[in-house]
Protein backbone atom coordinates (compact mmCIF):
# COMPACT_ATOMS: atom_id res chain seq x y z
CA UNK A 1 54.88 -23.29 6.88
CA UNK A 2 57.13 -23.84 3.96
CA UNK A 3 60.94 -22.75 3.97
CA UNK A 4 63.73 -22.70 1.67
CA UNK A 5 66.60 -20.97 -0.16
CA UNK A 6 66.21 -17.44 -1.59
CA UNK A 7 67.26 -17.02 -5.35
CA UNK A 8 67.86 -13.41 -5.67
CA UNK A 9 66.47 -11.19 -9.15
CA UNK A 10 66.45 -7.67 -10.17
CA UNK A 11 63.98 -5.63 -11.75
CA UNK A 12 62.04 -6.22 -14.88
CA UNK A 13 62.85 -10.16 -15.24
CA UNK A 14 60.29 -10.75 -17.97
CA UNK A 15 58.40 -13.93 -19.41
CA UNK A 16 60.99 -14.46 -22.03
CA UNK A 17 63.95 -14.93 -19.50
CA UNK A 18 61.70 -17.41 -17.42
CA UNK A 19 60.62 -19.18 -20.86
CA UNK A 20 63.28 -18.67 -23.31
CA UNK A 21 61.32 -18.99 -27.14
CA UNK A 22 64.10 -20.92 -28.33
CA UNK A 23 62.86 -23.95 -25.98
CA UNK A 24 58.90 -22.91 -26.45
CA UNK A 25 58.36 -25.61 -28.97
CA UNK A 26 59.98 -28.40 -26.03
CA UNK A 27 57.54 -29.60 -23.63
CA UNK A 28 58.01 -27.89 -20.31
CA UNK A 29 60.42 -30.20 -19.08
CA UNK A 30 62.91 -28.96 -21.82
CA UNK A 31 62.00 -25.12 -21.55
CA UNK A 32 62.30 -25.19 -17.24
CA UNK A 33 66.14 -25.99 -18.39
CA UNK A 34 66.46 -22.72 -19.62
CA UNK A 35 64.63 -21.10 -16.83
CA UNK A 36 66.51 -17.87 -16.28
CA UNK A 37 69.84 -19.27 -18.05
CA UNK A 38 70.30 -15.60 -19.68
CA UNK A 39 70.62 -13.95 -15.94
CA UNK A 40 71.19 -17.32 -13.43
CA UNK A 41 72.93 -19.59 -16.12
CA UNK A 42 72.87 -22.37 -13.15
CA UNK A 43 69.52 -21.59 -11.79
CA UNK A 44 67.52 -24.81 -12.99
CA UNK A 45 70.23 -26.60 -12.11
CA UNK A 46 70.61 -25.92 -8.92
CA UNK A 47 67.15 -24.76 -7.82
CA UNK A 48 65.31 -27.10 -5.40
CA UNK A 49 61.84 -28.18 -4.06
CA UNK A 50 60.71 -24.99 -1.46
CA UNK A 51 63.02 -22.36 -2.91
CA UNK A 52 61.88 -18.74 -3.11
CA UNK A 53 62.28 -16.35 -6.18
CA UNK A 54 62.82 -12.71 -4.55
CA UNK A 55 62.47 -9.98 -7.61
CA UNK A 56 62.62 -6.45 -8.22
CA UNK A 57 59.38 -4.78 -9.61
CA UNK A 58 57.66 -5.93 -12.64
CA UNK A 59 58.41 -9.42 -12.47
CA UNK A 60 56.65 -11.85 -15.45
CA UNK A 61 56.01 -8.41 -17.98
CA UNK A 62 56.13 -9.55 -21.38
CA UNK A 63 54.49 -11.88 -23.04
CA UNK A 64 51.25 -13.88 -21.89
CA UNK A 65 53.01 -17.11 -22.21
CA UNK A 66 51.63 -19.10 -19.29
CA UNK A 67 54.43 -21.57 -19.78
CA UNK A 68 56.38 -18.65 -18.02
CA UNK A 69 54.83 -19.46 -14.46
CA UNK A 70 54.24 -23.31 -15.33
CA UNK A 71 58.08 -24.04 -15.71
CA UNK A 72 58.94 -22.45 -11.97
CA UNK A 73 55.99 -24.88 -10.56
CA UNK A 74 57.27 -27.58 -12.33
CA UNK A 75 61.43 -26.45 -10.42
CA UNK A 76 59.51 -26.37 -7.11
CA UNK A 77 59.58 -22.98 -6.69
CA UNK A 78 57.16 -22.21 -3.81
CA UNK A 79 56.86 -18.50 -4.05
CA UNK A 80 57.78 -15.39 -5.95
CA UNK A 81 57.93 -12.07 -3.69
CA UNK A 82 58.13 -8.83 -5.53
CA UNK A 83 57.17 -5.52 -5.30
CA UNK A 84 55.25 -6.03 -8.64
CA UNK A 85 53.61 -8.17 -11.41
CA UNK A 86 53.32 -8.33 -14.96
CA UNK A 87 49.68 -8.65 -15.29
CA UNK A 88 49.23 -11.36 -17.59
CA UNK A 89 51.63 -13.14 -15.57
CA UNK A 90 50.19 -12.93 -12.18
CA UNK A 91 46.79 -14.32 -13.82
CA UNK A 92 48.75 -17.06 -15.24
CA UNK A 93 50.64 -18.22 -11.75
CA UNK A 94 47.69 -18.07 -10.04
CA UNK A 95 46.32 -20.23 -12.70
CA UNK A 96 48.72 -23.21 -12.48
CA UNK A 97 49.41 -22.78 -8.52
CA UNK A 98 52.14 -20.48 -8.33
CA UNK A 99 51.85 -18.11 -5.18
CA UNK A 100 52.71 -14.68 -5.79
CA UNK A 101 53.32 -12.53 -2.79
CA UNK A 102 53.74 -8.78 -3.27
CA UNK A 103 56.07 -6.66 -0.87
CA UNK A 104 57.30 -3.27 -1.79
CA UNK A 105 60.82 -3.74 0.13
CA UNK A 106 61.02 -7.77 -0.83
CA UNK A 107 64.38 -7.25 -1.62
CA UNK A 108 65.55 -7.17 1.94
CA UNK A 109 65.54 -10.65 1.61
CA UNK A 110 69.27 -11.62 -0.01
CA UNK A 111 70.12 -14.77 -1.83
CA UNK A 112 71.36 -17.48 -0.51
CA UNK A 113 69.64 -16.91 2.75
CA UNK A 114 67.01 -19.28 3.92
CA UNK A 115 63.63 -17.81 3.98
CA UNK A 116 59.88 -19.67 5.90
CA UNK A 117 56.46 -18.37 4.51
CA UNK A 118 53.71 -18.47 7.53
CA UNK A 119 50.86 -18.86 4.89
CA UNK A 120 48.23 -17.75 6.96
CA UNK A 121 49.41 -14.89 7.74
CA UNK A 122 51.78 -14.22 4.60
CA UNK A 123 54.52 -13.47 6.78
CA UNK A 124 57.82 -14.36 5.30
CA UNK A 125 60.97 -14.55 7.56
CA UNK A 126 64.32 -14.14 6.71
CA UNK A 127 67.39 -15.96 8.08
CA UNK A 128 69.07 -12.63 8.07
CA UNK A 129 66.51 -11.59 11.12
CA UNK A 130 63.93 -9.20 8.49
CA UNK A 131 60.38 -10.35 8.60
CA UNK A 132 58.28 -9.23 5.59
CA UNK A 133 54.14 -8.75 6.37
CA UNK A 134 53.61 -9.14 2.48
CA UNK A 135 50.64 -7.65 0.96
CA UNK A 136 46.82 -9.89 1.90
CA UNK A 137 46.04 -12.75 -0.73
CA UNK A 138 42.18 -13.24 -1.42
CA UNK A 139 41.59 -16.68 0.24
CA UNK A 140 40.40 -18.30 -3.02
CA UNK A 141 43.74 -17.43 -4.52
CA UNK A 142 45.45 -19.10 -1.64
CA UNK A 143 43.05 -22.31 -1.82
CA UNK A 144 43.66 -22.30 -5.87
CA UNK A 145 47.72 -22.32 -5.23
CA UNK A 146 46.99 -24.87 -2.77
CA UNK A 147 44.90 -27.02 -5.08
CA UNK A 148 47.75 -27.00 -7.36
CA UNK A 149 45.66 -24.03 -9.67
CA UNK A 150 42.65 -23.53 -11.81
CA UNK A 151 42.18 -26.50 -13.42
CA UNK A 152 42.44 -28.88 -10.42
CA UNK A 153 40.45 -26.25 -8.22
CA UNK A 154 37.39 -26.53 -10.97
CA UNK A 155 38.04 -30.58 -10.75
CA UNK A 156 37.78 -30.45 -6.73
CA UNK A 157 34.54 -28.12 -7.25
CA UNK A 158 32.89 -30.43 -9.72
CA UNK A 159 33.89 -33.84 -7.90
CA UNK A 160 31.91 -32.05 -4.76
CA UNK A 161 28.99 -31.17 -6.60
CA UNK A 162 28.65 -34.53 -8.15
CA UNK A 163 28.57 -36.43 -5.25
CA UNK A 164 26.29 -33.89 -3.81
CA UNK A 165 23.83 -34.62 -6.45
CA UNK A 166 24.53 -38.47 -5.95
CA UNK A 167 21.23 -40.16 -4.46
CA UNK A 168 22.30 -41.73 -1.01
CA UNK A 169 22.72 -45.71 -1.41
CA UNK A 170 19.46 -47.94 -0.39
């Protein structure tokens, strides 16, 4: 279970507005200061640990910046829900841990309201009474978010092969 605040978005928010390329030559502590400044000026400001991006469709189209997904992991952000994905983008948040959740009427959900994500059975509920079933996840998608993405799910994969392959001590 994971709960927190819903930060509300409209349609098309694209991978420039989540990584602004006047901070892409910053390390992505700089660039998640300008998360969203252009529509949310006090967004990575105020943004905390659990919150919830709810979007209109096409959220992340643009570019295939992946920095675009790493800087809302590295706010806290524990979803997005939207009705839609940027393609590129939805590769890339998978990729560094970000869970995606797709609902076509997500934005039933208003901001401000408190929001808790049943991850098992992707149900999200709404302190405003609405429950969203959101769209099944494949379960290695799920395990990769929870593994904090690709690169640590590979790590996990190889540590457990290794000691697999270790001879038992004598």
């Amino acid at each position: 279970m994971s709960q927190g605040r819903v930060w509300h978005l409209g349609h098309d928010i694209d991978t420039d507005l989540l990584a602004p390329g006047h901070a892409m030559k910053f390390g992505i502590e700089i660039i998640a200061k300008h998360c969203l400044e252009n529509v949310l000026p006090d967004f990575a400001a105020q943004v905390k640990e659990g919150d919830f991006i709810v979007a209109g469709p096409n959220f992340g189209i643009g570019s295939s910046r992946e920095q675009a997904a790493q800087v809302l992991v590295h706010l806290g952000i524990a979803a997005v829900i939207a009705p839609s994905y940027g393609g590129l983008f939805f590769r890339n948040a998978f990729n560094v841990g970000l869970l995606l959740l797709t609902h076509s009427n997500a934005n039933q959900l208003q901001a401000a309201h408190s929001v808790t994500l049943d991850l098992t059975t992707l149900a999200v509920q709404g302190s405003c009474g609405s429950t969203l079933m959101c769209e099944p996840i494949p379960q290695f998608l799920i395990d990769m978010v929870q593994a904090g993405g690709l690169l640590p799910t590979l790590q996990m994969k190889r540590l457990r092969e290794r000691n697999r392959n270790d001879p038992a001590p004598v």
